[in-house]
Protein backbone atom coordinates (compact mmCIF):
# COMPACT_ATOMS: atom_id res chain seq x y z
CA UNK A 1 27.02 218.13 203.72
CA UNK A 2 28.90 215.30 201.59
CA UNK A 3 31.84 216.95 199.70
CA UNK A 4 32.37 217.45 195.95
CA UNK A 5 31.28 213.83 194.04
CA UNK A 6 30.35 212.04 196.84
CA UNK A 7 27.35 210.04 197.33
CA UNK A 8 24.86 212.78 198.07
CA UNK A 9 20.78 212.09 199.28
CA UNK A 10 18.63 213.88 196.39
CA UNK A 11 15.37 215.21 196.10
CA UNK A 12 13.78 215.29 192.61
CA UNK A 13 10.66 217.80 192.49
CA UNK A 14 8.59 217.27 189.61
CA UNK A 15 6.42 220.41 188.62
CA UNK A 16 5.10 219.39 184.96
CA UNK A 17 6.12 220.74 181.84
CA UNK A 18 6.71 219.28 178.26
CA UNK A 19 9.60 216.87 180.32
CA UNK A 20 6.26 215.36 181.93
CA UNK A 21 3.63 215.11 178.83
CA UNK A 22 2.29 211.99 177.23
CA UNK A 23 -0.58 211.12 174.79
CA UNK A 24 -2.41 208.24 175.34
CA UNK A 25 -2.81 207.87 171.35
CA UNK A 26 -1.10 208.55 168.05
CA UNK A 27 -2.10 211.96 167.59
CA UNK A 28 -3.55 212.82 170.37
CA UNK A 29 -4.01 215.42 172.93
CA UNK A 30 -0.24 216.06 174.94
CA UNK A 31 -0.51 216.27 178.41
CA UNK A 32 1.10 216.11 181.95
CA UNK A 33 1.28 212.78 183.01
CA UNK A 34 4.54 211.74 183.99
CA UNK A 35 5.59 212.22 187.79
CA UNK A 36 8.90 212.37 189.30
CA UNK A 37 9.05 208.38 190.09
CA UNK A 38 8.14 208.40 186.75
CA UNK A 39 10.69 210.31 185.30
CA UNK A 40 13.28 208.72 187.33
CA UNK A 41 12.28 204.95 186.33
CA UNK A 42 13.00 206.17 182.61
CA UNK A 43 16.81 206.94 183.64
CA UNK A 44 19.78 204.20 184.03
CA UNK A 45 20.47 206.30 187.58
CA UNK A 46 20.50 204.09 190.75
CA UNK A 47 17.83 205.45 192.41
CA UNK A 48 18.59 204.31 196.23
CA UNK A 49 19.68 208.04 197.06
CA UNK A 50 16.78 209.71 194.71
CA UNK A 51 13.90 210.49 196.40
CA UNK A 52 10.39 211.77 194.58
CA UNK A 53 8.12 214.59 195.17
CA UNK A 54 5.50 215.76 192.58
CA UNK A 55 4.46 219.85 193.05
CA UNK A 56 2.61 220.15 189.59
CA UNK A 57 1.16 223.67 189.01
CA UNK A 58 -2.35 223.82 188.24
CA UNK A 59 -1.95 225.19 184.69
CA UNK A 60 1.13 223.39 183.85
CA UNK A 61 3.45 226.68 184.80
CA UNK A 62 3.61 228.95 187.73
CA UNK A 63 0.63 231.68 187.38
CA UNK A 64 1.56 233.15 190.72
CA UNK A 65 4.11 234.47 193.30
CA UNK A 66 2.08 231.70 196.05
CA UNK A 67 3.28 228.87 193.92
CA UNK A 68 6.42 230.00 193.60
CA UNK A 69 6.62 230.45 197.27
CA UNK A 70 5.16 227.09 197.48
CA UNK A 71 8.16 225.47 195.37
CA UNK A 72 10.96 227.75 197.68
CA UNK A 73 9.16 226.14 201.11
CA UNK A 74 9.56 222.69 199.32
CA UNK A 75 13.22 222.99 198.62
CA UNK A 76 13.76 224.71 202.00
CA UNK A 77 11.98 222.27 203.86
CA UNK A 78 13.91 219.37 202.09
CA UNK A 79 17.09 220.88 202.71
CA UNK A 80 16.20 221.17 206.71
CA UNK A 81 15.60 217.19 206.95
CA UNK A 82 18.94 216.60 205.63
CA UNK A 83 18.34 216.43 201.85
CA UNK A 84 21.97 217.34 200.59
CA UNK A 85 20.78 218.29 196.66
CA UNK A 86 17.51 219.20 195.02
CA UNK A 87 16.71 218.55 191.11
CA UNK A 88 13.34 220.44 189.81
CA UNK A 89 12.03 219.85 186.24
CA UNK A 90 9.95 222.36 185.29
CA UNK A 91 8.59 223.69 181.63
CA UNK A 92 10.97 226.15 179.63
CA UNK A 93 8.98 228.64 179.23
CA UNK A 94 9.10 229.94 182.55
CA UNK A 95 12.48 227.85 183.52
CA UNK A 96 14.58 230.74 183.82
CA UNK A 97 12.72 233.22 185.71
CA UNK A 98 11.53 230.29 188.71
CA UNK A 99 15.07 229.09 188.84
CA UNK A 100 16.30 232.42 189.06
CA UNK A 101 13.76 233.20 192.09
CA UNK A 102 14.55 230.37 193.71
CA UNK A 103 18.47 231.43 193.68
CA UNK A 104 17.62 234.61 194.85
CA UNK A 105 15.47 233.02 197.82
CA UNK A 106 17.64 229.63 198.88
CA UNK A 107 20.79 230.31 197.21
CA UNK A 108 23.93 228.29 198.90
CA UNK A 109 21.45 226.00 200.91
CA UNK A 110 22.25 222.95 199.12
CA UNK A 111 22.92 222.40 195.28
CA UNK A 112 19.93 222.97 193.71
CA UNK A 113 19.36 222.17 189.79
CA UNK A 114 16.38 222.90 187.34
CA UNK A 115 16.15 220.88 184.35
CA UNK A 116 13.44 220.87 181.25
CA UNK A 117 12.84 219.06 177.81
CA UNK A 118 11.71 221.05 174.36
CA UNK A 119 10.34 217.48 172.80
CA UNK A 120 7.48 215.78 174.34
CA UNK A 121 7.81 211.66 176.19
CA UNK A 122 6.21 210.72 173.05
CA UNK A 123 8.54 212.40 170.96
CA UNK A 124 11.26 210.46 168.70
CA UNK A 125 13.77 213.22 170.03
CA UNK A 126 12.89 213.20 173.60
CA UNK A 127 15.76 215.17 175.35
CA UNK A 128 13.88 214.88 178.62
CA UNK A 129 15.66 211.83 180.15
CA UNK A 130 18.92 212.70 179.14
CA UNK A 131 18.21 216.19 180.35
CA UNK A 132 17.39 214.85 183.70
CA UNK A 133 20.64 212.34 183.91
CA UNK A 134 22.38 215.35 183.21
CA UNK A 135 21.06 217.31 186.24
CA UNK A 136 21.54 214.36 188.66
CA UNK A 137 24.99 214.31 187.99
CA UNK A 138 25.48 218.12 188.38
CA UNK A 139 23.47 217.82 191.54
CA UNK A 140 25.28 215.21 192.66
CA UNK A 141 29.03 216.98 192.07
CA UNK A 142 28.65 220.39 192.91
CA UNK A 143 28.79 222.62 196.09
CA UNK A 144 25.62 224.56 196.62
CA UNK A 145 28.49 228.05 196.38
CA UNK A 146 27.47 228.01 192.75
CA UNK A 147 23.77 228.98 193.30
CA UNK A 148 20.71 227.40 191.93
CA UNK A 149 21.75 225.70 188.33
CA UNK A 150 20.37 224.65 184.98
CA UNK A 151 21.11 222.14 182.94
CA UNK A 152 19.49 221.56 179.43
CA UNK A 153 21.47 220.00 176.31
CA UNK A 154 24.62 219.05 178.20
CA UNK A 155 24.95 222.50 179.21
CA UNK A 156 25.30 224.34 182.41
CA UNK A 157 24.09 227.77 183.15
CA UNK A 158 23.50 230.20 185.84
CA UNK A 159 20.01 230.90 186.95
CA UNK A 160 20.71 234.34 186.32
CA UNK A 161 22.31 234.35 183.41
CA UNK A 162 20.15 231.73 181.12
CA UNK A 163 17.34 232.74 179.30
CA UNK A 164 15.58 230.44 176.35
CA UNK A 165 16.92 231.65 173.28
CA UNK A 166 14.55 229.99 170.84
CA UNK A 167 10.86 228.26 171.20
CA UNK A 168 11.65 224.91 169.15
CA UNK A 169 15.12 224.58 168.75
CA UNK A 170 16.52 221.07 171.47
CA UNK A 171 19.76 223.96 171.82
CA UNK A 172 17.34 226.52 173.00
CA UNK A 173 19.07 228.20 175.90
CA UNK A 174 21.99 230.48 176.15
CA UNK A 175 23.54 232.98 178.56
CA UNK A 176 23.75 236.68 178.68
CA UNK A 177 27.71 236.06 179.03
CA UNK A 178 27.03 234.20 175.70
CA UNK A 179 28.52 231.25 176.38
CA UNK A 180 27.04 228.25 178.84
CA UNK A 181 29.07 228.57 182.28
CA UNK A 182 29.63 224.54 182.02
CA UNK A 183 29.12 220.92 180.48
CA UNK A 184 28.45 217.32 181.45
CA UNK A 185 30.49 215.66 178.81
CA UNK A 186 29.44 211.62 179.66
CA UNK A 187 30.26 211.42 183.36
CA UNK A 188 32.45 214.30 183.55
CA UNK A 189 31.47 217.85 184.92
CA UNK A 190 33.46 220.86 182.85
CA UNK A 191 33.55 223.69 184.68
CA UNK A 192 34.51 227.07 183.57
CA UNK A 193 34.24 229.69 186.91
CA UNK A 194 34.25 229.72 189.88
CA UNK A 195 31.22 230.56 192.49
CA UNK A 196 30.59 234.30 192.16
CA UNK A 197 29.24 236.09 195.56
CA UNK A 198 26.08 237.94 193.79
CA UNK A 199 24.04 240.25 196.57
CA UNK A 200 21.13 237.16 196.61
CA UNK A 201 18.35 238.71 198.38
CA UNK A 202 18.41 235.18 200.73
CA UNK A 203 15.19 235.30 201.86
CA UNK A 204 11.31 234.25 201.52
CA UNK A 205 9.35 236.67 201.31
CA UNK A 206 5.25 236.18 203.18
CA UNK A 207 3.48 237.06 199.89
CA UNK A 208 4.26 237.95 195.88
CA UNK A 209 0.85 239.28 194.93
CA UNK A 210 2.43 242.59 193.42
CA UNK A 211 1.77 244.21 190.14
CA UNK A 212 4.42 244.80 188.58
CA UNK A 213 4.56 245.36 184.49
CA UNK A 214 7.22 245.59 182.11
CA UNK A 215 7.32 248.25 179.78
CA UNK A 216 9.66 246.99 176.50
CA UNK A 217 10.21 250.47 174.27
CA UNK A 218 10.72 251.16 170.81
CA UNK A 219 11.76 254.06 168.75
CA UNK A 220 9.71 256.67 168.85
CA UNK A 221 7.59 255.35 172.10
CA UNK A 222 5.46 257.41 174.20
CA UNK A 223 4.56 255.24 176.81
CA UNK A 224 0.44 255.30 176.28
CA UNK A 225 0.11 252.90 178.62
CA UNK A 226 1.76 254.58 181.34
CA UNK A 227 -1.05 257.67 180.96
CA UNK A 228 -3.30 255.08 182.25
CA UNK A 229 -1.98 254.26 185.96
CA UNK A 230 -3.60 256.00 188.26
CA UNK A 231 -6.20 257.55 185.74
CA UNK A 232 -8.27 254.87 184.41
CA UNK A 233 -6.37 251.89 185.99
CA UNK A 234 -8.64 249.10 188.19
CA UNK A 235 -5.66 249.04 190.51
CA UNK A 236 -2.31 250.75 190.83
CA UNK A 237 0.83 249.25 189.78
CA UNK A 238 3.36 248.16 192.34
CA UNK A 239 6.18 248.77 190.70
CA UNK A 240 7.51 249.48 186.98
CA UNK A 241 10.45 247.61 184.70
CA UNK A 242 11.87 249.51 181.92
CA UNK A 243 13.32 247.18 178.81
CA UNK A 244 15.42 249.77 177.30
CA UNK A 245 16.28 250.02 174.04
CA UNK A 246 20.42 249.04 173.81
CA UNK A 247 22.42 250.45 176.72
CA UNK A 248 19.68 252.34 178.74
CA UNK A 249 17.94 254.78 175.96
CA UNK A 250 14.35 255.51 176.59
CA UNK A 251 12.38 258.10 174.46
CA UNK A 252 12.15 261.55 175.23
CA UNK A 253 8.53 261.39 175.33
CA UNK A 254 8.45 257.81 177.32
CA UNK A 255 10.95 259.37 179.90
CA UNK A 256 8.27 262.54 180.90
CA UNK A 257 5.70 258.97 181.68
CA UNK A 258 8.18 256.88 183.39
CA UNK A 259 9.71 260.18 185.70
CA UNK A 260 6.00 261.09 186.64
CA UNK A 261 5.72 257.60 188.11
CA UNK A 262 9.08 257.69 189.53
CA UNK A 263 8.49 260.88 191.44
CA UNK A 264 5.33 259.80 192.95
CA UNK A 265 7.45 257.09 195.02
CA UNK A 266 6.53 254.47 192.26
CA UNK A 267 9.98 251.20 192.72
CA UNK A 268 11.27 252.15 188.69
CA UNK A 269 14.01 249.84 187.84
CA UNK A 270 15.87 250.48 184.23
CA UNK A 271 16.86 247.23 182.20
CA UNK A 272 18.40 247.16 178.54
CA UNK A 273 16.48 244.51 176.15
CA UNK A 274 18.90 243.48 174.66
CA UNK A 275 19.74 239.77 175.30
CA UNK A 276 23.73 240.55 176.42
CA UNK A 277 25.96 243.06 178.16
CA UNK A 278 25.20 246.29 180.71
CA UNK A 279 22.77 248.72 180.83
CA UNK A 280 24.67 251.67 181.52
CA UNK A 281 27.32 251.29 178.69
CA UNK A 282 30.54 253.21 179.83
CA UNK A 283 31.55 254.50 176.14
CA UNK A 284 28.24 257.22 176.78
CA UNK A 285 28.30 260.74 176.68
CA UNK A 286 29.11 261.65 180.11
CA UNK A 287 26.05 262.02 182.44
CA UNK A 288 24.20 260.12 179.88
CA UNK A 289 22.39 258.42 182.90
CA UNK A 290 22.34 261.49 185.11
CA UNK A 291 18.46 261.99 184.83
CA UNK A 292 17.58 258.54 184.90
CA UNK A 293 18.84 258.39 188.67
CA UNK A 294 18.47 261.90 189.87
CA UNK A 295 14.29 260.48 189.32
CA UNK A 296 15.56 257.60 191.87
CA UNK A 297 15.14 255.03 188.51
CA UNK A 298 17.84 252.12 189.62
CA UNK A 299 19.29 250.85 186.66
CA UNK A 300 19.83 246.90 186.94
CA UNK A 301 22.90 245.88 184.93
CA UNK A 302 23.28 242.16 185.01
CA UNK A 303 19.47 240.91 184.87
CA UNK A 304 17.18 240.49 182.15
CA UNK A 305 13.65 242.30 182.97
CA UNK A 306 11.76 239.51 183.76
CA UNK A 307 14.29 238.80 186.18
CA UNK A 308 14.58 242.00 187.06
CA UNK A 309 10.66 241.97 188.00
CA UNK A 310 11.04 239.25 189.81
CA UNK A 311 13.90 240.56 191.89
CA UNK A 312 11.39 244.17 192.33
CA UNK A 313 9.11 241.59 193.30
CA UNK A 314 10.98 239.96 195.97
CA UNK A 315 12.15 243.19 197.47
CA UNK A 316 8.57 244.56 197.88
CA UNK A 317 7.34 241.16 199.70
CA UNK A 318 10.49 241.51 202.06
CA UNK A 319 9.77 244.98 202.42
CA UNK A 320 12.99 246.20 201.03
CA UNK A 321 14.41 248.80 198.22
CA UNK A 322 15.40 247.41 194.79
CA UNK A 323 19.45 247.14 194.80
CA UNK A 324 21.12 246.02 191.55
CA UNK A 325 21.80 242.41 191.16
CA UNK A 326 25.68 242.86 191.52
CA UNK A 327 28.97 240.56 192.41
């Protein structure tokens, strides 16, 4: 593995997204049609150590745990037959959660960066190119200790920490630290941390095809939904994430739901919904989550739902109880 800023052999995956759409006229129909040779013939990057490989998702985004699988074996594979960095550019919409499986899954293999655009090829703001320069160069500097990156907008995050703040806006992703973890500033790399050992799951699992919802409350909530499972249901749920309202309050009445489900062996993992900060909020009432895991409900403090599903996810295909995403 080269060191630090040296000249590195890359692999850039392209799996669609608004980095990859075109029209073919003036008001027209947008739509995939840029691949990663593409992509890469639009930058000023010399391209001798960039090499191309196009996964595009049927739909334009991942629809399934398979294809996410599909993307892991890619990066794996690449990184067995000596590729020494990966770069994926993928849509936004679903940016964070596949980066963030693919750092749980390959993590420390070899510097692996996703990258996006919120404007369109045809677009007179087109942030794709410069998105992807971007990502090169991170991909290109940094040791693959700092996990599975994204760059978008000149800034760095971590794949667990970003989510996409915003639908339109070309600044549309933050962190739940609230601040990016880096820049590229021109040719320069700004770092602000240093590599943090999170419990990665570091594994593939065989299969993702779980069901596993996410139940987002709200004052007052009484879980209807929840009556459902295992009454009227097609098929059982797998597992259950709870977005909490703030620092881990549920509803009296959505507790009694959620604690049935829990006690019949059902994986129940507690997230808050709010975009920043812990779960389980020390400045409580003592035993203020004392009920929540007596009913074996883990309560994830670092991730986001969706990522916490994903995690849930993970740990079912490996066969494996939900632990807390923790340094």
């Amino acid at each position: 593995m080269p060191q630090a800023g040296s000249r590195r052999e890359l692999l850039l995956i392209a799996t669609g997204g608004t980095i990859s759409q075109v029209r073919t006229e003036p008001g027209g129909e947008s739509r995939p049609g840029l691949s990663a040779a593409d992509l890469l013939a639009r930058t000023t990057i010399e391209t001798g150590h960039l090499h191309c490989l196009d996964l595009p998702y049927p739909d334009g985004v991942i629809s399934s745990g398979a294809e996410l699988l599909r993307l892991a074996r890619a990066i794996e594979r690449a990184a067995k037959e000596g590729v020494d960095g990966v770069v994926v550019t993928h849509g936004t919409d679903a940016l964070e959660e596949v980066a963030y499986g693919i750092d749980e899954m390959l993590s420390g293999t070899v510097p692996i960066v996703f990258t996006g655009a919120m404007r369109p090829s045809w677009a007179a703001d087109y942030d794709g190119i410069q998105n992807l320069e971007n990502a090169v160069r991170v991909a290109s500097y940094l040791l693959p200790e700092y996990g599975t990156l994204v760059t978008l907008h000149g800034h760095i995050f971590e794949a667990w920490s970003v989510y996409k703040s915003d639908t339109v806006a070309l600044d549309a992703f933050t962190a739940r630290r609230g601040a990016p973890s880096g820049r590229v500033n021109g040719q320069r790399i700004e770092l602000g941390w240093q590599p943090t050992r999170w419990n990665r799951l570091g594994r593939q699992p065989q299969a993702m095809s779980y069901s596993v919802p996410i139940l987002t409350l709200g004052v007052g909530d009484d879980a209807a939904l929840l009556k459902l499972v295992g009454e009227r249901a097609e098929r059982s749920i797998d597992g259950l994430v709870v977005a909490s309202m703030g620092a881990g309050s549920i509803p009296p009445t959505a507790l009694v739901q959620i604690r049935r489900l829990a006690d019949t062996g059902l994986p129940v993992v507690c997230c808050s919904s709010a975009p920043s900060g812990p779960t389980a909020a020390g400045q409580y009432y003592p035993g203020a989550y004392d009920e929540l895991m007596a009913a074996g409900i883990r309560i994830e403090n670092h991730l986001s739902p969706r990522k916490a599903r994903l995690r849930l996810m993970l740990s079912l295909g490996l066969d494996i109880p939900y632990q807390p995403f923790a340094g």
